[in-house]
PDB file of N, CA and C in Angstrom:
ATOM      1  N   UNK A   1     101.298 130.148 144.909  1.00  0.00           N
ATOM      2  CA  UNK A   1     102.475 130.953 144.667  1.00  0.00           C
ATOM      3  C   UNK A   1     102.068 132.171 143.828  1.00  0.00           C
ATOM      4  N   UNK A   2     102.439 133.245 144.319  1.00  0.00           N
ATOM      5  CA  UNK A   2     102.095 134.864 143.394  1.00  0.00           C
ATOM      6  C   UNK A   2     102.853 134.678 141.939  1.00  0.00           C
ATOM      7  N   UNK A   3     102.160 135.026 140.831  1.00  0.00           N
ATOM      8  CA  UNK A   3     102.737 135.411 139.639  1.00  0.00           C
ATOM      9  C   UNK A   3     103.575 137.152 140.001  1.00  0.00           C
ATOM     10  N   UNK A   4     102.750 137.987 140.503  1.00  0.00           N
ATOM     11  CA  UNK A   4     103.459 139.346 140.840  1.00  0.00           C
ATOM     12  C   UNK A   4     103.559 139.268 141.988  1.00  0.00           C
ATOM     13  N   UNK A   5     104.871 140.031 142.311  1.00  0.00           N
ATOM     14  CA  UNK A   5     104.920 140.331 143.872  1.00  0.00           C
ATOM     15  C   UNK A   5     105.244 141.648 143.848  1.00  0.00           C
ATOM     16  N   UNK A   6     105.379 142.574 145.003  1.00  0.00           N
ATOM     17  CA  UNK A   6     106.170 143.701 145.163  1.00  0.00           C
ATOM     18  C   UNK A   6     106.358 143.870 146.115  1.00  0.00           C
ATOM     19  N   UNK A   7     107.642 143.928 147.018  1.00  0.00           N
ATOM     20  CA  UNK A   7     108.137 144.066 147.638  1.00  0.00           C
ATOM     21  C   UNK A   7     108.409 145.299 148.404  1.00  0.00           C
ATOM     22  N   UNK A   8     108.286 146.575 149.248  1.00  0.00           N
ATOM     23  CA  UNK A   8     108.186 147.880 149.953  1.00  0.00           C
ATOM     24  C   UNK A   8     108.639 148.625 148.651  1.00  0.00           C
ATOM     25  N   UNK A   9     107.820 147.983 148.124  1.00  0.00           N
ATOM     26  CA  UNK A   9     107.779 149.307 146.422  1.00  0.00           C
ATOM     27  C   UNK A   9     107.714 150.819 146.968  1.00  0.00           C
ATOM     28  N   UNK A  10     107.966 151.731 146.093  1.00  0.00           N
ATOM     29  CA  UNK A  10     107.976 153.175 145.784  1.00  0.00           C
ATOM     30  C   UNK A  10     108.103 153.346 144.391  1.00  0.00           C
ATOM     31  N   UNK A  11     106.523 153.804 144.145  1.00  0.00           N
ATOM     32  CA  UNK A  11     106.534 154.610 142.664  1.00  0.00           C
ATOM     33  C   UNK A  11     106.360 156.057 142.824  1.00  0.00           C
ATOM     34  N   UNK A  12     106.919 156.620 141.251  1.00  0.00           N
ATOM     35  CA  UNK A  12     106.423 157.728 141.288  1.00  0.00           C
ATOM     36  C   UNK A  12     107.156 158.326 139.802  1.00  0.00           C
ATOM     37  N   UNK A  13     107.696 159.107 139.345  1.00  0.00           N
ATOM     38  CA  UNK A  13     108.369 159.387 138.124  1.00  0.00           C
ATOM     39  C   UNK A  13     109.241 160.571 138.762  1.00  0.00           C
ATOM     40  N   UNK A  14     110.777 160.372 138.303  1.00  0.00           N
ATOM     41  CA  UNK A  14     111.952 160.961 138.204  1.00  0.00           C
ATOM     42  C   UNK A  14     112.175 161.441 139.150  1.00  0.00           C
ATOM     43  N   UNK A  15     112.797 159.910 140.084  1.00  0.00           N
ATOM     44  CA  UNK A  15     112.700 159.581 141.573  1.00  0.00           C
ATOM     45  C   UNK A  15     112.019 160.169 142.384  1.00  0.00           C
ATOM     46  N   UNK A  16     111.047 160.550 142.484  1.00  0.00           N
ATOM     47  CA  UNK A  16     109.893 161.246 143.353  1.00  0.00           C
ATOM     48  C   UNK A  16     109.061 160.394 143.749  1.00  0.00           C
ATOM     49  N   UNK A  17     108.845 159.888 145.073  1.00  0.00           N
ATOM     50  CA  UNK A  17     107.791 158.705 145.164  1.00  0.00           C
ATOM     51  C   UNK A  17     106.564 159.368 145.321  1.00  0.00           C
ATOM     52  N   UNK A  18     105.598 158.927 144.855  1.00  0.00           N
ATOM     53  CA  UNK A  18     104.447 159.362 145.375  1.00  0.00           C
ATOM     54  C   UNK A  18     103.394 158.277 145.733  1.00  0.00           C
ATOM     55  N   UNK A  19     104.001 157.047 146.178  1.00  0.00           N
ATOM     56  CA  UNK A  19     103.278 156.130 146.872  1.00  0.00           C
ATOM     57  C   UNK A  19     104.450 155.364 147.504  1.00  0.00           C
ATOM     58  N   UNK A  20     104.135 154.885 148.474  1.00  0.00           N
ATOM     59  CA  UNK A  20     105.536 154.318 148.804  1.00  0.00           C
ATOM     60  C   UNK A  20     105.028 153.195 149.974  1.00  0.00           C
ATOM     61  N   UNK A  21     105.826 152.080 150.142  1.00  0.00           N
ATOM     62  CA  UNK A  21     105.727 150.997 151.163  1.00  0.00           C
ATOM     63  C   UNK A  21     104.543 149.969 150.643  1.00  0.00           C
ATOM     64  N   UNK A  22     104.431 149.962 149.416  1.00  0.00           N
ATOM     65  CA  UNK A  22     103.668 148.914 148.972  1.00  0.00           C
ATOM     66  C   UNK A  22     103.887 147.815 148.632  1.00  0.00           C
ATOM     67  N   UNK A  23     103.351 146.760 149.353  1.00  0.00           N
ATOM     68  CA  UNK A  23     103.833 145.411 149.355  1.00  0.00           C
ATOM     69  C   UNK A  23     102.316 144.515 148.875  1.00  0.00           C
ATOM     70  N   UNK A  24     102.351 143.740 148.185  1.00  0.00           N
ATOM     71  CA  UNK A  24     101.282 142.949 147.462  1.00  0.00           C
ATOM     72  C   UNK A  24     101.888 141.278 146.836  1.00  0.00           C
ATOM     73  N   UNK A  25     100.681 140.185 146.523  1.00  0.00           N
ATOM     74  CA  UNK A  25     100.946 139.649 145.893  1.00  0.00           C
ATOM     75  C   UNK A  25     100.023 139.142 144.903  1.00  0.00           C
ATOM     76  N   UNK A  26     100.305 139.040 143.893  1.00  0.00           N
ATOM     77  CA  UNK A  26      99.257 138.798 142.944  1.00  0.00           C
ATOM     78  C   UNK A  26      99.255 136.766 142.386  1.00  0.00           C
ATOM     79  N   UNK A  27      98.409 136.588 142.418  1.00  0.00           N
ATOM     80  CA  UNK A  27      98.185 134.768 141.823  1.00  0.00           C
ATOM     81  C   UNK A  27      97.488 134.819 140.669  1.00  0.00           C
ATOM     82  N   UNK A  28      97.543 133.788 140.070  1.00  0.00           N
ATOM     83  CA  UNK A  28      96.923 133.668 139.003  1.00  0.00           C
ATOM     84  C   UNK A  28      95.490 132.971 139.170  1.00  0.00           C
ATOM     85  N   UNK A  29      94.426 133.300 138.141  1.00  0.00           N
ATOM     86  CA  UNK A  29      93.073 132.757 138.586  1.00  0.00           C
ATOM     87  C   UNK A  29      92.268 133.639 139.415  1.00  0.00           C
ATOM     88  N   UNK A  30      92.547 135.235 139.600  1.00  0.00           N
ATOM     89  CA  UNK A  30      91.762 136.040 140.030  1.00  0.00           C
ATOM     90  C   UNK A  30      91.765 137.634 139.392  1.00  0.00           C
ATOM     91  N   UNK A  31      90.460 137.835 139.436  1.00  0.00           N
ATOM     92  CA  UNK A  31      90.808 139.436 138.908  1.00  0.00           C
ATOM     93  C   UNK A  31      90.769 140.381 140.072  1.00  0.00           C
ATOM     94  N   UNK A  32      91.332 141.081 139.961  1.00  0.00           N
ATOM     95  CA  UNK A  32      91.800 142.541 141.001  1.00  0.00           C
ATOM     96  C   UNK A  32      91.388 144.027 140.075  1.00  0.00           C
ATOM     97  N   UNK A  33      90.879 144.541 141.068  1.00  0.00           N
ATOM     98  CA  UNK A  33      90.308 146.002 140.724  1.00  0.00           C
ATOM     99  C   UNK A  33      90.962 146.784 141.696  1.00  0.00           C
ATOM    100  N   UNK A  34      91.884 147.838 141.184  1.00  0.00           N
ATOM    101  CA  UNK A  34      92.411 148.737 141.577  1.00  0.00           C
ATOM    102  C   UNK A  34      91.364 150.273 141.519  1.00  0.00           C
ATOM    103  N   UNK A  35      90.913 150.646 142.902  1.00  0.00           N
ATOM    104  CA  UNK A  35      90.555 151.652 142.897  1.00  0.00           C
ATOM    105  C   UNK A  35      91.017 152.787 143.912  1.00  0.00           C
ATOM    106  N   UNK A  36      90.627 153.767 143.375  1.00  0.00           N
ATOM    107  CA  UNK A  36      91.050 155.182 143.970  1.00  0.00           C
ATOM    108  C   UNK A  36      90.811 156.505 143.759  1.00  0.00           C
ATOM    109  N   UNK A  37      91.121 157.477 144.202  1.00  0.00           N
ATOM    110  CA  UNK A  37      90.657 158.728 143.780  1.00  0.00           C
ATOM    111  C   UNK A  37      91.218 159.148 142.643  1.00  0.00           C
ATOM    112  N   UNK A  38      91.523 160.147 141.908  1.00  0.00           N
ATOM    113  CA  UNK A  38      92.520 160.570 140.836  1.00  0.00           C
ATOM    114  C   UNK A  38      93.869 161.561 141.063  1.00  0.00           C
ATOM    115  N   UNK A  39      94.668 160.758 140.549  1.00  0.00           N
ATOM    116  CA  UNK A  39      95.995 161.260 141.067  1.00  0.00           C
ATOM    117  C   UNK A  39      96.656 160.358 142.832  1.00  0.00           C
ATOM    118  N   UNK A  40      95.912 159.123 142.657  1.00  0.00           N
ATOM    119  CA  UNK A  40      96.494 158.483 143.805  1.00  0.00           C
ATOM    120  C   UNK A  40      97.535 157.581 143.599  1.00  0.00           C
ATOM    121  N   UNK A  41      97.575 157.040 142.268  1.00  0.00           N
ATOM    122  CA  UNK A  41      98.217 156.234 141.556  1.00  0.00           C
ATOM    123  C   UNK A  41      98.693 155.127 141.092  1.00  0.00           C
ATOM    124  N   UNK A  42      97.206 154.889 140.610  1.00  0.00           N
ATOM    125  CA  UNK A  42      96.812 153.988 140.328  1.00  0.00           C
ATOM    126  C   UNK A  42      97.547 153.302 138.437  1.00  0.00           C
ATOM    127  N   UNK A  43      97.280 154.046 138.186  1.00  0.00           N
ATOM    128  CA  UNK A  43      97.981 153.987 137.016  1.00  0.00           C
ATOM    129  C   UNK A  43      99.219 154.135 137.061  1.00  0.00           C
ATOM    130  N   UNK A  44     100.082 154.623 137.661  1.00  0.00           N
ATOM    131  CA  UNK A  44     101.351 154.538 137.896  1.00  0.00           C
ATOM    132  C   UNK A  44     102.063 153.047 138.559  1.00  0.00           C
ATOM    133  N   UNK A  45     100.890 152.159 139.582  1.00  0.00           N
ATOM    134  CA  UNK A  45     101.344 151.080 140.039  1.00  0.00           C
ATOM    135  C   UNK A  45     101.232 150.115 139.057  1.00  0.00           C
ATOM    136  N   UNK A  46      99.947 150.169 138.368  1.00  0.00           N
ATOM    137  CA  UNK A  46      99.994 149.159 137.294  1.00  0.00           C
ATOM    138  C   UNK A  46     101.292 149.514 135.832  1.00  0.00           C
ATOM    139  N   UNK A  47     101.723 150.624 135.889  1.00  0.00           N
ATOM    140  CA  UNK A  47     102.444 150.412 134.709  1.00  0.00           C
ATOM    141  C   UNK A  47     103.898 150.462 135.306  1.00  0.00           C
ATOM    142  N   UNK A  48     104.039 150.883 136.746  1.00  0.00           N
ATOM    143  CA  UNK A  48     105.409 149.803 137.501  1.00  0.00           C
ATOM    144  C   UNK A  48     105.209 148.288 137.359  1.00  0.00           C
ATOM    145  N   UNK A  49     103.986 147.753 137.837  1.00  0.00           N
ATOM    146  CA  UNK A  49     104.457 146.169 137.837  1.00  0.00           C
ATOM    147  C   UNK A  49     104.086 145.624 136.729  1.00  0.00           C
ATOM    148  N   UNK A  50     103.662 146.113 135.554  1.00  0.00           N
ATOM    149  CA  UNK A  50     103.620 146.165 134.119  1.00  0.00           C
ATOM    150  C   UNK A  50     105.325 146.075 133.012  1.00  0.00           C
ATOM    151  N   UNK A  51     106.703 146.740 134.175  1.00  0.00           N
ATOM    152  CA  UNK A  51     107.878 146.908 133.615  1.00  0.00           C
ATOM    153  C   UNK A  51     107.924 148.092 132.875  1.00  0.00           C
ATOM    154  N   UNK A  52     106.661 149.103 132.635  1.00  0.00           N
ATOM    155  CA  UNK A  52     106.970 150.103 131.851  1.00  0.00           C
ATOM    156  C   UNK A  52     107.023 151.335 132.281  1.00  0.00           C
ATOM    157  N   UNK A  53     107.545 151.742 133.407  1.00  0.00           N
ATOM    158  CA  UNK A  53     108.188 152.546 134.330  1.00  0.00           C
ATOM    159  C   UNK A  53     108.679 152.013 135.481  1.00  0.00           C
ATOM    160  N   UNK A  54     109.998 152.431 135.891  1.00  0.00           N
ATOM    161  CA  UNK A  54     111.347 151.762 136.773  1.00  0.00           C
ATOM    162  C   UNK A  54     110.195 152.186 138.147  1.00  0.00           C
ATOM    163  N   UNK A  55     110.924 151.343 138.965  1.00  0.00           N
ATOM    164  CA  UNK A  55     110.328 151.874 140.868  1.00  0.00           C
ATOM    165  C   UNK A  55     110.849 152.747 141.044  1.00  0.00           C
ATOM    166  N   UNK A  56     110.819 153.207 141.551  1.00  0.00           N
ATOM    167  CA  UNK A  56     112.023 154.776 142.584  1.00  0.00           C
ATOM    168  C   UNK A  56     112.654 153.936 143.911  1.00  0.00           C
ATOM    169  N   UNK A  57     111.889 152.599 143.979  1.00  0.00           N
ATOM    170  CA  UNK A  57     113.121 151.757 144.990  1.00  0.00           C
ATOM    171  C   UNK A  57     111.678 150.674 145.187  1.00  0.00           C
ATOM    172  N   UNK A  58     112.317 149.585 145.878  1.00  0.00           N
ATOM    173  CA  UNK A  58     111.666 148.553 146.046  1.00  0.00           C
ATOM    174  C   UNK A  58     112.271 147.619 145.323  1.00  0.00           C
ATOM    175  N   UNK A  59     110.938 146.086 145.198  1.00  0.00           N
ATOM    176  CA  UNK A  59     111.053 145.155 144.048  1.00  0.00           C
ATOM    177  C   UNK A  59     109.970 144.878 143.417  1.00  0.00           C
ATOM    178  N   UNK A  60     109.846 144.803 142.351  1.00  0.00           N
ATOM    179  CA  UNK A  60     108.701 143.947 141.512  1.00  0.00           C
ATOM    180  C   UNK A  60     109.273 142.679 141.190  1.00  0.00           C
ATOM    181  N   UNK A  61     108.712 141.159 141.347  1.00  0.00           N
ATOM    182  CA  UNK A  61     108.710 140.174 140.619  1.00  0.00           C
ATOM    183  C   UNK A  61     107.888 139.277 140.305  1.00  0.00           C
ATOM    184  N   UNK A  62     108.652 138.416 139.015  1.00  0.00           N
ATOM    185  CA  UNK A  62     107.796 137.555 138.067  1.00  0.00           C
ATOM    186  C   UNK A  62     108.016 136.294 138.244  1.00  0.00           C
ATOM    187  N   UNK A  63     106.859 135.578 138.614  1.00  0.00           N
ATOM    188  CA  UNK A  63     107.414 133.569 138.833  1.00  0.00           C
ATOM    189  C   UNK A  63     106.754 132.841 137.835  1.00  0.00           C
ATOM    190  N   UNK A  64     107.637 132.638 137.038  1.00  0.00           N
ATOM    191  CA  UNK A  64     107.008 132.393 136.096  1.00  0.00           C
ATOM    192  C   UNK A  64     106.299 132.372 134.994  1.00  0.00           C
ATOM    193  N   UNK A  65     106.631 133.366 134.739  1.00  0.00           N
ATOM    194  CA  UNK A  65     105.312 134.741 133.923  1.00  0.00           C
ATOM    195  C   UNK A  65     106.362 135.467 133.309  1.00  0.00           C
ATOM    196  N   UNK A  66     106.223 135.118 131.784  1.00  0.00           N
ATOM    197  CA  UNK A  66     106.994 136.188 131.029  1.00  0.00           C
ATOM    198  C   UNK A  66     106.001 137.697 130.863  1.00  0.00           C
ATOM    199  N   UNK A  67     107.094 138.973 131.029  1.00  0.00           N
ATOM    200  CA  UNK A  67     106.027 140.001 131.288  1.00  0.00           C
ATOM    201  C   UNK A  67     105.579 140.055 129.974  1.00  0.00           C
ATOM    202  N   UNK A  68     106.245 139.760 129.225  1.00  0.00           N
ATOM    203  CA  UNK A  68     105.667 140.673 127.834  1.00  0.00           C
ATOM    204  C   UNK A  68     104.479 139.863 127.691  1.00  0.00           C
ATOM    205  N   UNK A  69     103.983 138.834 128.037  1.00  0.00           N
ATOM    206  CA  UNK A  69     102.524 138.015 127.846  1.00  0.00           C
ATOM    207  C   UNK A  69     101.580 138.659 129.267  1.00  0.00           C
ATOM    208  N   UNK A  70     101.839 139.777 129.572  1.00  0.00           N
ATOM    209  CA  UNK A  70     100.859 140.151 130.501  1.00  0.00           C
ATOM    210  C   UNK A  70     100.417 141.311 129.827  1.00  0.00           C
ATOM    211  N   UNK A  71      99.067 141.621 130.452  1.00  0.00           N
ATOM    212  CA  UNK A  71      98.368 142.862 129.799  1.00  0.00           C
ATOM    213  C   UNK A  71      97.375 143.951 130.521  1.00  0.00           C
ATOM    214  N   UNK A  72      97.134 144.904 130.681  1.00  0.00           N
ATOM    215  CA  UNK A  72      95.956 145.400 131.338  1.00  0.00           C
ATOM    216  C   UNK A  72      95.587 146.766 130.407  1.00  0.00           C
ATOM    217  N   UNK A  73      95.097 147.067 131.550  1.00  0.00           N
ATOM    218  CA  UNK A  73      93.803 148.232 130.519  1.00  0.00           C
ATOM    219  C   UNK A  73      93.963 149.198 131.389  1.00  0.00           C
ATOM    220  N   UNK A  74      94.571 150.210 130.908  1.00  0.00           N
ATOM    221  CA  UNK A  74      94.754 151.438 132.297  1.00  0.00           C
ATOM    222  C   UNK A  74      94.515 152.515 130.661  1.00  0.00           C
ATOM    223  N   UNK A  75      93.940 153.443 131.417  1.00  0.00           N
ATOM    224  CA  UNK A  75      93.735 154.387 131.206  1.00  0.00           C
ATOM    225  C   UNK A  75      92.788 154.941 130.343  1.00  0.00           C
ATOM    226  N   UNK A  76      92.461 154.298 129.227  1.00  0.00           N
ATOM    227  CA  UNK A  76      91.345 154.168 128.220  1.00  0.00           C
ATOM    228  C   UNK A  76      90.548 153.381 128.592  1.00  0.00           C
ATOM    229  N   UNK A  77      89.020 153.233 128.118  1.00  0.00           N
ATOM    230  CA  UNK A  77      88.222 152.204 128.200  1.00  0.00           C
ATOM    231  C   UNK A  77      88.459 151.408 126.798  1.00  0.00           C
ATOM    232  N   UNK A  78      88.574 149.929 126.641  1.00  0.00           N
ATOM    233  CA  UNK A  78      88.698 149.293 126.050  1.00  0.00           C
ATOM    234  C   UNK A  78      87.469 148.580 125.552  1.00  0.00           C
ATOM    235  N   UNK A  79      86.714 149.147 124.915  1.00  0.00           N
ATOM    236  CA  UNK A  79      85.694 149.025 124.611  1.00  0.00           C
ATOM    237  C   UNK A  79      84.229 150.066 123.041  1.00  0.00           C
ATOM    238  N   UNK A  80      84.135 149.434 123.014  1.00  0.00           N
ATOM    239  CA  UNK A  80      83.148 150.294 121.547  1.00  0.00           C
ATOM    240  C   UNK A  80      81.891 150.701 122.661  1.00  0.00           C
ATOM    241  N   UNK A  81      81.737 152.128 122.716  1.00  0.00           N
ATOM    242  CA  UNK A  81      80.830 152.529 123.765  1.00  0.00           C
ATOM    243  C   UNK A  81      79.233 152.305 122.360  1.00  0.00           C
ATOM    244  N   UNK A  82      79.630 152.020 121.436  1.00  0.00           N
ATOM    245  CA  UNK A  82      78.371 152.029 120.615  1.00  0.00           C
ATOM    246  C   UNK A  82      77.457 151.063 120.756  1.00  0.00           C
ATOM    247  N   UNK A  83      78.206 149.969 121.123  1.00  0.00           N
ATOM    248  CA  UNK A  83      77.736 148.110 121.438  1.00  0.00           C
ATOM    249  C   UNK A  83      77.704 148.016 122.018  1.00  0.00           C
ATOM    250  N   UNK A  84      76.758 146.827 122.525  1.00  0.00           N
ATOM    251  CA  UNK A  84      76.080 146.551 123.943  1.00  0.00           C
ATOM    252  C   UNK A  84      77.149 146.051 124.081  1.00  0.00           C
ATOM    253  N   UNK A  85      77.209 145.021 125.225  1.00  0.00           N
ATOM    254  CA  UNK A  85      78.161 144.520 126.243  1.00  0.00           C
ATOM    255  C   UNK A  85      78.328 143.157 125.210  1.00  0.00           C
ATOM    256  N   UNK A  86      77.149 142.354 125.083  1.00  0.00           N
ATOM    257  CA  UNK A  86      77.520 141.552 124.745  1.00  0.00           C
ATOM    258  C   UNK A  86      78.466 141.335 123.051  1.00  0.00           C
ATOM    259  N   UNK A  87      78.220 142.329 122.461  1.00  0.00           N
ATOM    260  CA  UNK A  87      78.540 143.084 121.344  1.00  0.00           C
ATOM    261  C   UNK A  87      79.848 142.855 121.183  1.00  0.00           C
ATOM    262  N   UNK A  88      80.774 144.068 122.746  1.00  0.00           N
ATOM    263  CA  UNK A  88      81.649 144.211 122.753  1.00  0.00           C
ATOM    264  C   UNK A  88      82.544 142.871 122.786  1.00  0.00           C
ATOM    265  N   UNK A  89      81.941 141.964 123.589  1.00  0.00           N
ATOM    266  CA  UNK A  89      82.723 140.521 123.815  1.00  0.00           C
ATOM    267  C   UNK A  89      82.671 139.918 122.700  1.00  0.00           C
ATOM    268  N   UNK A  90      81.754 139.242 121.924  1.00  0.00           N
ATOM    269  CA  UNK A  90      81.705 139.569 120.591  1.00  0.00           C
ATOM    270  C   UNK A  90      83.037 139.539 119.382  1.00  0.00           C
ATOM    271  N   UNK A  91      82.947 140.515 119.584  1.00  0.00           N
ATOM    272  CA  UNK A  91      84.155 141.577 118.359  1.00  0.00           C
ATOM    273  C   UNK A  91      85.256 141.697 119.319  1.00  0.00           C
ATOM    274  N   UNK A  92      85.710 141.656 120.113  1.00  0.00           N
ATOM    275  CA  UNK A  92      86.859 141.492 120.759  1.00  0.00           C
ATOM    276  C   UNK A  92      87.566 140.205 120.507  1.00  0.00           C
ATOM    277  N   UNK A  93      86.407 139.194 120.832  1.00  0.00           N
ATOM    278  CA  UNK A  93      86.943 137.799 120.034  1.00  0.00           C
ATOM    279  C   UNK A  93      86.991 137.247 119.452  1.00  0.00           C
ATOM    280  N   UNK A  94      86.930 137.555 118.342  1.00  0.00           N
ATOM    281  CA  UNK A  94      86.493 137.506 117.214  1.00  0.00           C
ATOM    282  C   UNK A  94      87.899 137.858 116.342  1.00  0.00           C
ATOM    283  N   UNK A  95      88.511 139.805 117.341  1.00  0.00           N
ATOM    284  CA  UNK A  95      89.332 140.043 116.123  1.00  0.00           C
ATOM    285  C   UNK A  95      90.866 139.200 116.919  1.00  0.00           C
ATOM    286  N   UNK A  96      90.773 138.887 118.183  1.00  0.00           N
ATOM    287  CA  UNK A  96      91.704 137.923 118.960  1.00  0.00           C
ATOM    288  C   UNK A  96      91.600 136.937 118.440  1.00  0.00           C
ATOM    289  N   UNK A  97      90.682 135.914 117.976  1.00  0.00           N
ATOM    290  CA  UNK A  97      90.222 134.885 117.298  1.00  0.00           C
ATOM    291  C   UNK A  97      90.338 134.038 118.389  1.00  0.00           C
ATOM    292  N   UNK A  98      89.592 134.246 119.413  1.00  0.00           N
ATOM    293  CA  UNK A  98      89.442 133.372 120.513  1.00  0.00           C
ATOM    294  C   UNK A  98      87.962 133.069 120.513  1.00  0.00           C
ATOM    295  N   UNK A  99      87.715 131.789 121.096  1.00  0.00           N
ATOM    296  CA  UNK A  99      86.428 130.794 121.480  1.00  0.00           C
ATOM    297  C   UNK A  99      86.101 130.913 122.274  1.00  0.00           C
ATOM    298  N   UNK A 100      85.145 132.377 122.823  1.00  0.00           N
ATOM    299  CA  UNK A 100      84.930 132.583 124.103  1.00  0.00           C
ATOM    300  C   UNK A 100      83.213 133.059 123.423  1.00  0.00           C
ATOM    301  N   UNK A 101      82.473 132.489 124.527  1.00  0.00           N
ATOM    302  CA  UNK A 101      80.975 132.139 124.296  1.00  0.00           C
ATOM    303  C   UNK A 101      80.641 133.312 125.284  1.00  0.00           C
ATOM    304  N   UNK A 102      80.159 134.526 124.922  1.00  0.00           N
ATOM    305  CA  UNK A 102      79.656 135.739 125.200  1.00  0.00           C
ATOM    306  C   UNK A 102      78.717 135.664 126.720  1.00  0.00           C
ATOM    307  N   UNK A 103      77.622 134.529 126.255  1.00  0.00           N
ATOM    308  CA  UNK A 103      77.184 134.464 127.967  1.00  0.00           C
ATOM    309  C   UNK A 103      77.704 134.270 128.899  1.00  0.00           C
ATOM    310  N   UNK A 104      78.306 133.237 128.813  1.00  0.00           N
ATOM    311  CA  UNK A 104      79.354 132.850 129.994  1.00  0.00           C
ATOM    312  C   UNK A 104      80.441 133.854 130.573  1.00  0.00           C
ATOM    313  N   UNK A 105      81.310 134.500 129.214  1.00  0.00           N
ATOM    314  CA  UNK A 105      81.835 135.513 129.590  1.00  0.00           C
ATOM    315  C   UNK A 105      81.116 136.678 130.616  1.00  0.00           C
ATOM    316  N   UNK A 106      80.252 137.144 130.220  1.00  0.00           N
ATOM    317  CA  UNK A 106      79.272 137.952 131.070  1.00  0.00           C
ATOM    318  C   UNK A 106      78.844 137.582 132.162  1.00  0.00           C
ATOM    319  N   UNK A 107      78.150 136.473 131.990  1.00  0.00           N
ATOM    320  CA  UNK A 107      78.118 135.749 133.557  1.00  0.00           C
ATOM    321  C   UNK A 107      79.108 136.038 134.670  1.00  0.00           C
ATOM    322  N   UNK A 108      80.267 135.582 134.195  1.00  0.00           N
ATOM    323  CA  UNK A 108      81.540 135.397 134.801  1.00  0.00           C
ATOM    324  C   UNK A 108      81.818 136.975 136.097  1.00  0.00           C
ATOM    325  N   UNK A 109      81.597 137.532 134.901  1.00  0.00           N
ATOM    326  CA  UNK A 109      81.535 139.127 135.464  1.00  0.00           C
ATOM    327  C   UNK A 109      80.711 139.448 136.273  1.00  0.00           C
ATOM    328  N   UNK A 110      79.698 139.188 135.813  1.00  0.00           N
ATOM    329  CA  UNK A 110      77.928 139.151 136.493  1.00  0.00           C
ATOM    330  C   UNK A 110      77.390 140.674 136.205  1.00  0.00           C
ATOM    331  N   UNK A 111      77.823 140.846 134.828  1.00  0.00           N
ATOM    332  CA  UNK A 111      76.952 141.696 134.545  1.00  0.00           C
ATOM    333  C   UNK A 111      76.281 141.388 133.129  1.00  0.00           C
ATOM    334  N   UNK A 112      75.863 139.834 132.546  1.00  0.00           N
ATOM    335  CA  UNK A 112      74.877 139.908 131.608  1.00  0.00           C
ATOM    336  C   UNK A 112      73.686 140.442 131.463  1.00  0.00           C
ATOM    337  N   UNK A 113      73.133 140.037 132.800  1.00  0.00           N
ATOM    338  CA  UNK A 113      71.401 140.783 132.686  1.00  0.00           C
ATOM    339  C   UNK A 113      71.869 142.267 132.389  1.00  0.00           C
ATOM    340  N   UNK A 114      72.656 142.651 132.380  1.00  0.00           N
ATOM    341  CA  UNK A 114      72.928 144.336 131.247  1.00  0.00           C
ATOM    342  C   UNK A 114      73.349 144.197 130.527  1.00  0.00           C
ATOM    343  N   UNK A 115      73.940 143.364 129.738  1.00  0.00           N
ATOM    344  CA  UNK A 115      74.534 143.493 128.673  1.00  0.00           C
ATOM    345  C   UNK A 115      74.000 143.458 127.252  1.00  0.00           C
ATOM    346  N   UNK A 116      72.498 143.103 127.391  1.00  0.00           N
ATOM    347  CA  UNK A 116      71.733 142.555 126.413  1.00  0.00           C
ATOM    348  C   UNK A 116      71.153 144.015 125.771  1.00  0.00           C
ATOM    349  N   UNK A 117      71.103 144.310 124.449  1.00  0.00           N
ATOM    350  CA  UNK A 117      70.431 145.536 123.970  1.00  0.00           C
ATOM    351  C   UNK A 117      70.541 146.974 124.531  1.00  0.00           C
ATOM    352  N   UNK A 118      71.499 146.896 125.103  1.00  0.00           N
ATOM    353  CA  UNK A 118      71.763 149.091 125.498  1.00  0.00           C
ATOM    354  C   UNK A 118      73.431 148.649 124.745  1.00  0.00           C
ATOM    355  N   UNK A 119      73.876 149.862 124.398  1.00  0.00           N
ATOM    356  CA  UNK A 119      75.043 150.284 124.299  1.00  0.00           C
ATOM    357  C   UNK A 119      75.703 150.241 125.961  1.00  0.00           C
ATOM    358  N   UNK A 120      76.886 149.946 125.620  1.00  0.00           N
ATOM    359  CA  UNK A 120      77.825 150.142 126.786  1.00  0.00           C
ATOM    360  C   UNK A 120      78.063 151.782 127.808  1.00  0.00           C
ATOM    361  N   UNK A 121      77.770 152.840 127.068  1.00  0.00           N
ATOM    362  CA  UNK A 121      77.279 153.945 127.663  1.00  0.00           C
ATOM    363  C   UNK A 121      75.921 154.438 128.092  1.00  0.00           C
ATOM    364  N   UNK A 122      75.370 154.019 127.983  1.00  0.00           N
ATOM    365  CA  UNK A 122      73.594 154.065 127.808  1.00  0.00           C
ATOM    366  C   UNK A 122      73.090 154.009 129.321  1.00  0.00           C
ATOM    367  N   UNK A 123      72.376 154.382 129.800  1.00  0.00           N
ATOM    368  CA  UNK A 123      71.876 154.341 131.169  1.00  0.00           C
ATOM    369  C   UNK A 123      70.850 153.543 131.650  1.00  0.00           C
TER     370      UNK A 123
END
């Protein structure tokens, strides 16, 4: 069963769609990467089914899932570009005060074999 759905959504700001007929469903237990060019609107869909801008028509819904316990990362990088990767996981959980064991986290991702000794910007 989808935690998000959306239904022949239309976003866009002050009723102007600038994406329109989007239908999706989202479950829990997977990550999704939204990509695109700039100005396609991408950030605009996530902060429609986020609740923090209205549709211009459609539906968004929640089963189960209070929104305010949902979260994402649009627009900034969420991250200390000074610290390596593993760094960043680290001090993220640390100031969350969560029990999350840095390799595994990385693993998960599958990007440890980088994460070890470069900064997160570093080439």
């Amino acid at each position: 069963m989808p935690v998000i759905s959306a239904t022949n959504l239309s976003i866009g700001y002050k009723g102007s769609p600038i994406v329109s007929n989007i239908n999706l469903r989202l479950s829990t237990g997977r990550i999704i990467c939204l990509l695109g060019a700039n100005g396609a609107g991408k950030t605009t869909l996530m902060k429609t089914l986020l609740g923090r801008i209205k549709p211009v028509s459609g539906e968004v819904t929640y089963t189960g899932t209070n929104i305010n316990e949902m979260s994402a990362a649009i627009d900034h990088p969420s991250f200390f570009p000074y610290l390596s990767g593993r760094e960043n996981v680290e001090v993220v959980s640390a100031f969350w005060g969560l029990d999350v064991d840095p390799e595994t986290a990385l693993n998960n991702v599958g990007i440890n074999h980088a994460a070890h000794g470069r900064c997160v910007l570093s080439n």
